[in-house]
Protein backbone atom coordinates (compact mmCIF):
# COMPACT_ATOMS: atom_id res chain seq x y z
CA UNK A 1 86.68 94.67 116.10
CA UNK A 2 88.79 97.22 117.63
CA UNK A 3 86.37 100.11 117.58
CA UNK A 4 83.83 97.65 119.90
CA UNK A 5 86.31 96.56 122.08
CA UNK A 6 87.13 100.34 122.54
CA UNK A 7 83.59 101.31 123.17
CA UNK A 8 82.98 98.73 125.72
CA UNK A 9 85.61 98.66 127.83
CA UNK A 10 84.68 103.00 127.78
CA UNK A 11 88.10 104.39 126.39
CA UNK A 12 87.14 107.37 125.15
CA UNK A 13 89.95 108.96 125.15
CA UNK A 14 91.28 106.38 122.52
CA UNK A 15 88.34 106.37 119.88
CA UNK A 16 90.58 107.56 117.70
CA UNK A 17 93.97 105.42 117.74
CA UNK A 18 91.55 102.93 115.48
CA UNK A 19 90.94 105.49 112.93
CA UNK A 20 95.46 105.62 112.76
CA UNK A 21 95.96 102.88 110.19
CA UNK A 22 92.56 103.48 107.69
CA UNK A 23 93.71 107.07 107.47
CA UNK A 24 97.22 106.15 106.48
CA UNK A 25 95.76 104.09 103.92
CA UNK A 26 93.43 106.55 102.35
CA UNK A 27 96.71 109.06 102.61
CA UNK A 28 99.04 106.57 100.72
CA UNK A 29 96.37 106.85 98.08
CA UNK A 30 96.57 110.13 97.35
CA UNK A 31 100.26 110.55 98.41
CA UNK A 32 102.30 107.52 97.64
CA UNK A 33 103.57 106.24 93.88
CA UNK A 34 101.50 102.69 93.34
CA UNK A 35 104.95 100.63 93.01
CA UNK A 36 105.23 101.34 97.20
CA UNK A 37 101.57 99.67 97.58
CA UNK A 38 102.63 96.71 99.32
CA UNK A 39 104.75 98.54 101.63
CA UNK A 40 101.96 100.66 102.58
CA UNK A 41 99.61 97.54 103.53
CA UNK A 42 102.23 95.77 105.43
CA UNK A 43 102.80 98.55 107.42
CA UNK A 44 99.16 99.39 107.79
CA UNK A 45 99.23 95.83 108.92
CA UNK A 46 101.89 95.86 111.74
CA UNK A 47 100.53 99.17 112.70
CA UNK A 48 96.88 97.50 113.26
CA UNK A 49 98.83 94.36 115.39
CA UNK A 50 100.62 97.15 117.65
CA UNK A 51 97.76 98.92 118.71
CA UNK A 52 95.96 95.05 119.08
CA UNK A 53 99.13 94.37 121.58
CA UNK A 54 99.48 97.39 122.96
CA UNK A 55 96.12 99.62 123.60
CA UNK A 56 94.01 95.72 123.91
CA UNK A 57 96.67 93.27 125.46
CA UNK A 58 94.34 93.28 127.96
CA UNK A 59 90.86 93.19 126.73
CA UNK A 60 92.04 90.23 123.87
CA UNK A 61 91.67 86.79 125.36
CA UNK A 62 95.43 85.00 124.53
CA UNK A 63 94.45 82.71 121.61
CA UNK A 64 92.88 86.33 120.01
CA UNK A 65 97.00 87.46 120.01
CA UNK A 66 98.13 84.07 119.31
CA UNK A 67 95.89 84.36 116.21
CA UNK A 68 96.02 87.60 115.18
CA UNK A 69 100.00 87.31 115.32
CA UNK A 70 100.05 84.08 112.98
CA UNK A 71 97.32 85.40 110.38
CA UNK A 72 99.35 88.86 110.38
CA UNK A 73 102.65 87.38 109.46
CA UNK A 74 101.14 84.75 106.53
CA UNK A 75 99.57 88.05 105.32
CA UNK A 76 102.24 89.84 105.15
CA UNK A 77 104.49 86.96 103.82
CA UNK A 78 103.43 87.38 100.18
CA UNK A 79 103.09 91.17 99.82
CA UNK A 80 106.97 91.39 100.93
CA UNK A 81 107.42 88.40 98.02
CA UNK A 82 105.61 90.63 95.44
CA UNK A 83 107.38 93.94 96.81
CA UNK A 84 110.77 92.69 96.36
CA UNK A 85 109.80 90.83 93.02
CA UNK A 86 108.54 94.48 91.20
């Protein structure tokens, strides 16, 4: 979604600020014990809804954000329940 909204609005100079959070994944992966899992996807999460509001506030109609905003915090809701629970 981000990549396309990238390429047609022509920001080439920002092809690569969607590529930020799937690296950090794979890097937690190699990098990162498995008990801090969670953390890493809720941040990988928050990181994907900043560039959404920041690089696209203006490309995203406002129900997009609106959405986007409400499906990112029930997400991330029940990975910080089974973080704090391990």
């Amino acid at each position: 979604m981000q990549w396309r909204k990238f390429i047609d609005k022509n920001l080439k100079s920002s092809f690569a600020i969607p590529m930020i959070p799937v690296i950090y994944l794979w890097l937690s992966f190699l990098f990162i014990p498995d008990s801090f899992f969670q953390l890493i996807v809720i941040t990988g999460l928050l990181l994907v809804l900043l560039i959404d509001f920041t690089f696209l506030k203006d490309f995203n109609e406002k129900w997009f954000n609106k959405m986007r905003l409400i499906i990112t915090f029930f997400a991330i809701l029940p990975l910080t329940y089974n973080f704090f629970i391990q």
